[in-house]
C-alpha atoms as a PDB file:
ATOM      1  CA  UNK A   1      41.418 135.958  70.181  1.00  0.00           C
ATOM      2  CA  UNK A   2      40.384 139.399  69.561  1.00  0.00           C
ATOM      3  CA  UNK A   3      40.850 141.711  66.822  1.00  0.00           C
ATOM      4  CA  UNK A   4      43.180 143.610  69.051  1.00  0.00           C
ATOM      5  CA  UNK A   5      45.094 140.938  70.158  1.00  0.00           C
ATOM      6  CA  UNK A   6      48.846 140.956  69.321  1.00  0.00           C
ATOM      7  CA  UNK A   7      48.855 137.745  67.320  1.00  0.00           C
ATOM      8  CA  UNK A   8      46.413 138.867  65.035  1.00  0.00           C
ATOM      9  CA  UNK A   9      48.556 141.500  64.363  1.00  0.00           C
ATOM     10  CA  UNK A  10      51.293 139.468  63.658  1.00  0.00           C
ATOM     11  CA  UNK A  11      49.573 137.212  61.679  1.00  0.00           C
ATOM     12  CA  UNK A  12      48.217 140.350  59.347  1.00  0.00           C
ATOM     13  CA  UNK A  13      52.132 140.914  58.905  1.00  0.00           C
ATOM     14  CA  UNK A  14      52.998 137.648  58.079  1.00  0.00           C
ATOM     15  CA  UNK A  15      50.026 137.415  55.774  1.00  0.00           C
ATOM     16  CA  UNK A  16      51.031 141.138  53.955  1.00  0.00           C
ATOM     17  CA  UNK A  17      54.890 139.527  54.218  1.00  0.00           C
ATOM     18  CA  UNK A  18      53.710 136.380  51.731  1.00  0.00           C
ATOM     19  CA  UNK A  19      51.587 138.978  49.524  1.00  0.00           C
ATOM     20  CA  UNK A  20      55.055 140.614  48.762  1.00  0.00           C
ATOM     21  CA  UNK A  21      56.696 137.449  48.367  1.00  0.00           C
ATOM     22  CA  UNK A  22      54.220 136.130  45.911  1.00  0.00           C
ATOM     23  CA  UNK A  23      54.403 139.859  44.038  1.00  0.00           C
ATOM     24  CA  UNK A  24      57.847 139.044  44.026  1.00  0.00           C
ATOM     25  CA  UNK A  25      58.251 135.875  42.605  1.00  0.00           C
ATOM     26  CA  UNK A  26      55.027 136.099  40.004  1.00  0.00           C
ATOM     27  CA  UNK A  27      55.113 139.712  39.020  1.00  0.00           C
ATOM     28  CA  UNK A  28      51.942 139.916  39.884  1.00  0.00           C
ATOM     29  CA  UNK A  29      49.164 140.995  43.015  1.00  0.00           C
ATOM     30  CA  UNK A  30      48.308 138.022  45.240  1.00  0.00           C
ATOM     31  CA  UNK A  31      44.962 136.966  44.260  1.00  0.00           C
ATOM     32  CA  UNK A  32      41.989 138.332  46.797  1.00  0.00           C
ATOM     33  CA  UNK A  33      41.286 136.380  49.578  1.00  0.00           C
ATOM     34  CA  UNK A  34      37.760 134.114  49.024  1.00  0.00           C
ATOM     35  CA  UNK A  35      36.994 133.968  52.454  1.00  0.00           C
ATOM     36  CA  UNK A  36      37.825 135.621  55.872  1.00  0.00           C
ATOM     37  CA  UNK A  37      40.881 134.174  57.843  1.00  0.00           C
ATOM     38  CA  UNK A  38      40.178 131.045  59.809  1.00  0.00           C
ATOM     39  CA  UNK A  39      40.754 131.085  63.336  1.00  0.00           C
ATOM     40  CA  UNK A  40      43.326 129.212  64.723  1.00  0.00           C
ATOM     41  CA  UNK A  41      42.324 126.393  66.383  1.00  0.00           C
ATOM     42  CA  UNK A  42      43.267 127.403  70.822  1.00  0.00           C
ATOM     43  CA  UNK A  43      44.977 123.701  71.021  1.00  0.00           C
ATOM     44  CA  UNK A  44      47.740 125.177  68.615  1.00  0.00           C
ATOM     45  CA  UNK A  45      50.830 127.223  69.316  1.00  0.00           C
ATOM     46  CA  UNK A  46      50.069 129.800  66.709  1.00  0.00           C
ATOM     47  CA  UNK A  47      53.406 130.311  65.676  1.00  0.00           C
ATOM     48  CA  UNK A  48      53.636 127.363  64.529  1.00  0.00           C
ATOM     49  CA  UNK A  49      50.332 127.188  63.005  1.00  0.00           C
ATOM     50  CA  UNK A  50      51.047 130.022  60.867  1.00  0.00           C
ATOM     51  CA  UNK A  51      54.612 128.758  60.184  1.00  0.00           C
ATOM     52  CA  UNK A  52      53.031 125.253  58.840  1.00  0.00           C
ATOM     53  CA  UNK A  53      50.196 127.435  56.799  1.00  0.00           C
ATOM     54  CA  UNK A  54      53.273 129.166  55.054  1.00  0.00           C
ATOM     55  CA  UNK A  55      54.637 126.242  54.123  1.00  0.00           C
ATOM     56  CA  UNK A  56      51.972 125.115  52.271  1.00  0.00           C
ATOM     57  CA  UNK A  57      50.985 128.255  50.664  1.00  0.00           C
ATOM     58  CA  UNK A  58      54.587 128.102  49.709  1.00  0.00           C
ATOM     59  CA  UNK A  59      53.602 125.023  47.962  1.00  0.00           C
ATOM     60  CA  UNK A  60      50.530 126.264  46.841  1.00  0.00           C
ATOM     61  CA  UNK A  61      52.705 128.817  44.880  1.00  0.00           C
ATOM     62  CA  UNK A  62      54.507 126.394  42.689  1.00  0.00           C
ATOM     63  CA  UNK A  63      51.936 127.301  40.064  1.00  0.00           C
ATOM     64  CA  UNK A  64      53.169 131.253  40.236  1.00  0.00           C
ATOM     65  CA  UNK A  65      56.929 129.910  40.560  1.00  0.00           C
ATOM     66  CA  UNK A  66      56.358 128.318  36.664  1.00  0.00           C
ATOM     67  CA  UNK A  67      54.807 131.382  35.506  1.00  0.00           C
ATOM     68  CA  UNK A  68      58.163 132.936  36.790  1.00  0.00           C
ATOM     69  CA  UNK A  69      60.398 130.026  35.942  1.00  0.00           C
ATOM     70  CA  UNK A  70      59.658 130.288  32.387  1.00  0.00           C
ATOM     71  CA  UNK A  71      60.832 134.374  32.439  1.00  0.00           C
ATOM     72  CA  UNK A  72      64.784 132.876  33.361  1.00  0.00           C
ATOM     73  CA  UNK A  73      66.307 130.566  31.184  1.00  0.00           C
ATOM     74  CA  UNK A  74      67.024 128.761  34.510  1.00  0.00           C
ATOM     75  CA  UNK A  75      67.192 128.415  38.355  1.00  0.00           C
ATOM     76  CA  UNK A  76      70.204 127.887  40.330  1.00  0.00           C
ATOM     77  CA  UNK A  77      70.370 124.908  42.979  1.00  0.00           C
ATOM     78  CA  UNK A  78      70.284 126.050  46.540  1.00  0.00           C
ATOM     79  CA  UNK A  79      71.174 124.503  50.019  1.00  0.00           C
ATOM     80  CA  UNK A  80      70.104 126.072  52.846  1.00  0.00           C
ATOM     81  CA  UNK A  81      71.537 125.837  56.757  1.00  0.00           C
ATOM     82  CA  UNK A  82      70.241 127.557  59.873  1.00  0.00           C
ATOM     83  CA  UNK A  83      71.739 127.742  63.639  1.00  0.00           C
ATOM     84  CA  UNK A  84      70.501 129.854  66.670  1.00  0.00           C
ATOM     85  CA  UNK A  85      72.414 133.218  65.260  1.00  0.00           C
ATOM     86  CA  UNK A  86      72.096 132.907  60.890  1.00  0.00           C
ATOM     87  CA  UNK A  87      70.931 132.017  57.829  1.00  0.00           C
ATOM     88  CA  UNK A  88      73.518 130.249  55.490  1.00  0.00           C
ATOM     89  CA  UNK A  89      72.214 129.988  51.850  1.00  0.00           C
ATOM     90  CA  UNK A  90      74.504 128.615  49.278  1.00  0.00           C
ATOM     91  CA  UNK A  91      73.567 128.927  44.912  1.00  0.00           C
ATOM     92  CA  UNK A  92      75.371 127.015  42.946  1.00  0.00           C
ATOM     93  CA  UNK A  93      76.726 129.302  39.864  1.00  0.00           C
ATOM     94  CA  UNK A  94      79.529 127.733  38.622  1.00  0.00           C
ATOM     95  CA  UNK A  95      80.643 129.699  35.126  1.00  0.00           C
ATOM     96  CA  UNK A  96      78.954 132.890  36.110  1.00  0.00           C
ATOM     97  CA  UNK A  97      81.224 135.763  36.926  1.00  0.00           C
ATOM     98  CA  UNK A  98      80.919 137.795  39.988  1.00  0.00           C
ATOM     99  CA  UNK A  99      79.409 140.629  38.023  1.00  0.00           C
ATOM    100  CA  UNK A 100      76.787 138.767  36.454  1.00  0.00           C
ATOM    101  CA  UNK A 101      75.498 137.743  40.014  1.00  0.00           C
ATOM    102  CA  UNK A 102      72.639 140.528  41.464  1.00  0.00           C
ATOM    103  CA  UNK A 103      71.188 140.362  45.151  1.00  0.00           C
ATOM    104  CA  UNK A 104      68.340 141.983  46.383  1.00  0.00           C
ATOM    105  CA  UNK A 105      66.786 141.861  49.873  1.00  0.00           C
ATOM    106  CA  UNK A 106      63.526 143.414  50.854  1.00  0.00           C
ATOM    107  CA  UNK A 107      61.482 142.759  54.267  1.00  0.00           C
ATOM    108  CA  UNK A 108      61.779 138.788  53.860  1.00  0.00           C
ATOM    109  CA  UNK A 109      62.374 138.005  50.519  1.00  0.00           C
ATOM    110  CA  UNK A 110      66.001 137.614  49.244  1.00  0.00           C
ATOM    111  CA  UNK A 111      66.444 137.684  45.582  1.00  0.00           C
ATOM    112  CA  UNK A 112      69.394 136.335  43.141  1.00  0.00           C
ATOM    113  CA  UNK A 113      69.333 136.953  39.830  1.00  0.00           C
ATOM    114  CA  UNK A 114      71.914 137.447  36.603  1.00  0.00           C
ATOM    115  CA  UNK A 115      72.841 135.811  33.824  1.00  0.00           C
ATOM    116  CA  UNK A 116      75.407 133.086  32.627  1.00  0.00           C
ATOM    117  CA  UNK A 117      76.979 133.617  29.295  1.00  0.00           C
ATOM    118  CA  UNK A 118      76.989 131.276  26.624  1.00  0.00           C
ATOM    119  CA  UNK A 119      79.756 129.633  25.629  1.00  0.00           C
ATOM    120  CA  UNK A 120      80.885 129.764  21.908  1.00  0.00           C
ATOM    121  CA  UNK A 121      84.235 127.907  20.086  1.00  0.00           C
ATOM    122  CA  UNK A 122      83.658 129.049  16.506  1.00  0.00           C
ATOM    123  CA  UNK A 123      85.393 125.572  15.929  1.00  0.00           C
ATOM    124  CA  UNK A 124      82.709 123.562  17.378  1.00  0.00           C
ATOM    125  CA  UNK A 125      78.734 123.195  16.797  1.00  0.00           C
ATOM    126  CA  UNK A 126      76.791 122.397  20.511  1.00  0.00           C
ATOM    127  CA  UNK A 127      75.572 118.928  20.331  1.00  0.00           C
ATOM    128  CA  UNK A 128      73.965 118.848  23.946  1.00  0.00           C
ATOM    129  CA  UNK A 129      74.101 120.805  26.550  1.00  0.00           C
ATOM    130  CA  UNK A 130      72.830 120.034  29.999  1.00  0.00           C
ATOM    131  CA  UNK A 131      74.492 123.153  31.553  1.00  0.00           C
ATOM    132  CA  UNK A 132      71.853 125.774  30.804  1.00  0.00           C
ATOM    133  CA  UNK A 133      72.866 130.137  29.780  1.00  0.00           C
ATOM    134  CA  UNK A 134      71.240 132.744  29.720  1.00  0.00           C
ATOM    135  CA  UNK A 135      69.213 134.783  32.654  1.00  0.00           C
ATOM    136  CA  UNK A 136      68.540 133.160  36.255  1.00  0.00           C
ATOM    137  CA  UNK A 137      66.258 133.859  38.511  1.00  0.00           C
ATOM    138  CA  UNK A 138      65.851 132.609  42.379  1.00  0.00           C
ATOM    139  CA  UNK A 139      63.412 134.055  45.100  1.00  0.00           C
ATOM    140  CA  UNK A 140      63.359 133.138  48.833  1.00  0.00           C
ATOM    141  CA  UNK A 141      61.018 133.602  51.399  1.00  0.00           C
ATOM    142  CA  UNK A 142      63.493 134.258  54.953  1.00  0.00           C
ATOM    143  CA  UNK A 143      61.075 134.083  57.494  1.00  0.00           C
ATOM    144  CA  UNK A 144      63.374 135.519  60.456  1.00  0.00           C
ATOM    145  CA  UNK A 145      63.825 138.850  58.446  1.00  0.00           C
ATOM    146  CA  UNK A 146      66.519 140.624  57.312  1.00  0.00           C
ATOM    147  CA  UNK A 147      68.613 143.146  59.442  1.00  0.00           C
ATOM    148  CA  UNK A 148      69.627 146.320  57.557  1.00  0.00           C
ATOM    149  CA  UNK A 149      73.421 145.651  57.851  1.00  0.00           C
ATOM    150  CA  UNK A 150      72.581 142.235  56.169  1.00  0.00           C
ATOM    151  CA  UNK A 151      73.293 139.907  54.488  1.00  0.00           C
ATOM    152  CA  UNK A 152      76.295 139.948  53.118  1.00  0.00           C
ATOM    153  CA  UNK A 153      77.413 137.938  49.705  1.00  0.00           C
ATOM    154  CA  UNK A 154      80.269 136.054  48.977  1.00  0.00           C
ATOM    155  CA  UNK A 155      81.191 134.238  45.590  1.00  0.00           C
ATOM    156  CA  UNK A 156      83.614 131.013  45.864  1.00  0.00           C
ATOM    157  CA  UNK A 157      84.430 128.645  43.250  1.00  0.00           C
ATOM    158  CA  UNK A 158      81.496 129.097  41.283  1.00  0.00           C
ATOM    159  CA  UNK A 159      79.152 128.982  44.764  1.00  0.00           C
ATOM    160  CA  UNK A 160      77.596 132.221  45.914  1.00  0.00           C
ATOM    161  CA  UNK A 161      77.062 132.031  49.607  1.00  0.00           C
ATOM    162  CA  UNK A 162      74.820 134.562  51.425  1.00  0.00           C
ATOM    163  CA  UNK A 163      74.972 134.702  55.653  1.00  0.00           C
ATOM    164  CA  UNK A 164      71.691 136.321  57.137  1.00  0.00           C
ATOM    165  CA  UNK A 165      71.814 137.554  60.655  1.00  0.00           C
ATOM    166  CA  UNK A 166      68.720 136.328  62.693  1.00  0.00           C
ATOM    167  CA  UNK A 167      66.595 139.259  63.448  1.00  0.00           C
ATOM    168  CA  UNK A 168      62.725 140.443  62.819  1.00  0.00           C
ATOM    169  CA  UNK A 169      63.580 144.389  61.356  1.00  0.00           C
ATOM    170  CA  UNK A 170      60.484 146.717  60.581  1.00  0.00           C
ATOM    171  CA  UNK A 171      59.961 146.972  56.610  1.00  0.00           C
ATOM    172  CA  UNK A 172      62.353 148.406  54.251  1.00  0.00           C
ATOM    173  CA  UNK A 173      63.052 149.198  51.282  1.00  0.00           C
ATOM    174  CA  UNK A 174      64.525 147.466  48.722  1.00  0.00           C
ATOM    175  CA  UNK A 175      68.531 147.687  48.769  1.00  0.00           C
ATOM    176  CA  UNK A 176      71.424 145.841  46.553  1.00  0.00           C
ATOM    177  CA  UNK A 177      73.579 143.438  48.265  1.00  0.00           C
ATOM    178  CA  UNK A 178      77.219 143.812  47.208  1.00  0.00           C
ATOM    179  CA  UNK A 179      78.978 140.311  45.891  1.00  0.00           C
ATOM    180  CA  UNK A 180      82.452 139.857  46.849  1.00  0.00           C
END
């Protein structure tokens, strides 16, 4: 592989891609690279190289994920399905109204945030809770992109589903994702 080689290029994407994803979910600059890039070894697909790498750095980011965990009072369960034509991400939200739910997409990182209000019965005193309030917080890394007429937002029952289109765009800007 040469510097000019198109999956260099791509990799550079993918590698300024998880930069903004880890900006994203920490607040803060990924740190400087220590060393240059390693080659990819020529008995691996390099898609798939790259796509493993991500995973782990994913991983890796658990650390930055605390840092931003401990900003939101809490983070909202998430399933996620795939097929050949979208993404299908489900949050559960149950008790959080529609207009407490924000979503934000930029390049490949989807965010949901908002609050859920706390509940108060001035003839009770909370004993336990294990139903947390307060501000919420979830970022995701989408690694087939995000088309500019997507995704679209749904809320059900409590469950906030979000359908992705499969498509690689070029960058965008950030934009708000209506809920319905």
């Amino acid at each position: 592989m040469t510097e000019n080689d198109p999956t260099i290029a791509t990799i550079d994407q993918t590698v300024a891609r998880m930069e903004q994803f880890y900006r994203a979910v920490t607040g803060r600059d990924a740190p400087p690279a220590e060393t240059e890039y390693a080659a990819i070894p020529a008995e691996k697909d390099p898609a798939e190289y790259v796509e493993r790498r991500l995973n782990e750095l994913l991983e890796l980011l658990g650390a930055g994920l605390e840092s931003a965990r401990s900003a939101a009072a809490w983070i909202p369960p998430m399933s996620v399905w795939e097929s050949e034509k979208e993404i299908l991400i489900r949050l559960d939200l149950p008790g959080v109204a529609r207009d407490q739910v924000q979503v934000t997409a930029q390049d490949n990182v989807l965010t949901v945030s908002g609050s859920r209000r706390e509940s108060t019965d001035s003839q009770f005193r909370l004993r336990s809770r294990e139903c947390p309030a307060g501000p919420f917080r979830r970022a995701m890394f989408v690694p087939s992109g995000l088309r500019s007429g997507e995704p679209s937002a749904e809320m059900k029952s409590g469950v906030l589903e979000i359908r992705i289109a499969k498509e690689t765009p070029e960058a965008a800007a950030p934009k708000a994702v209506r809920v319905n």
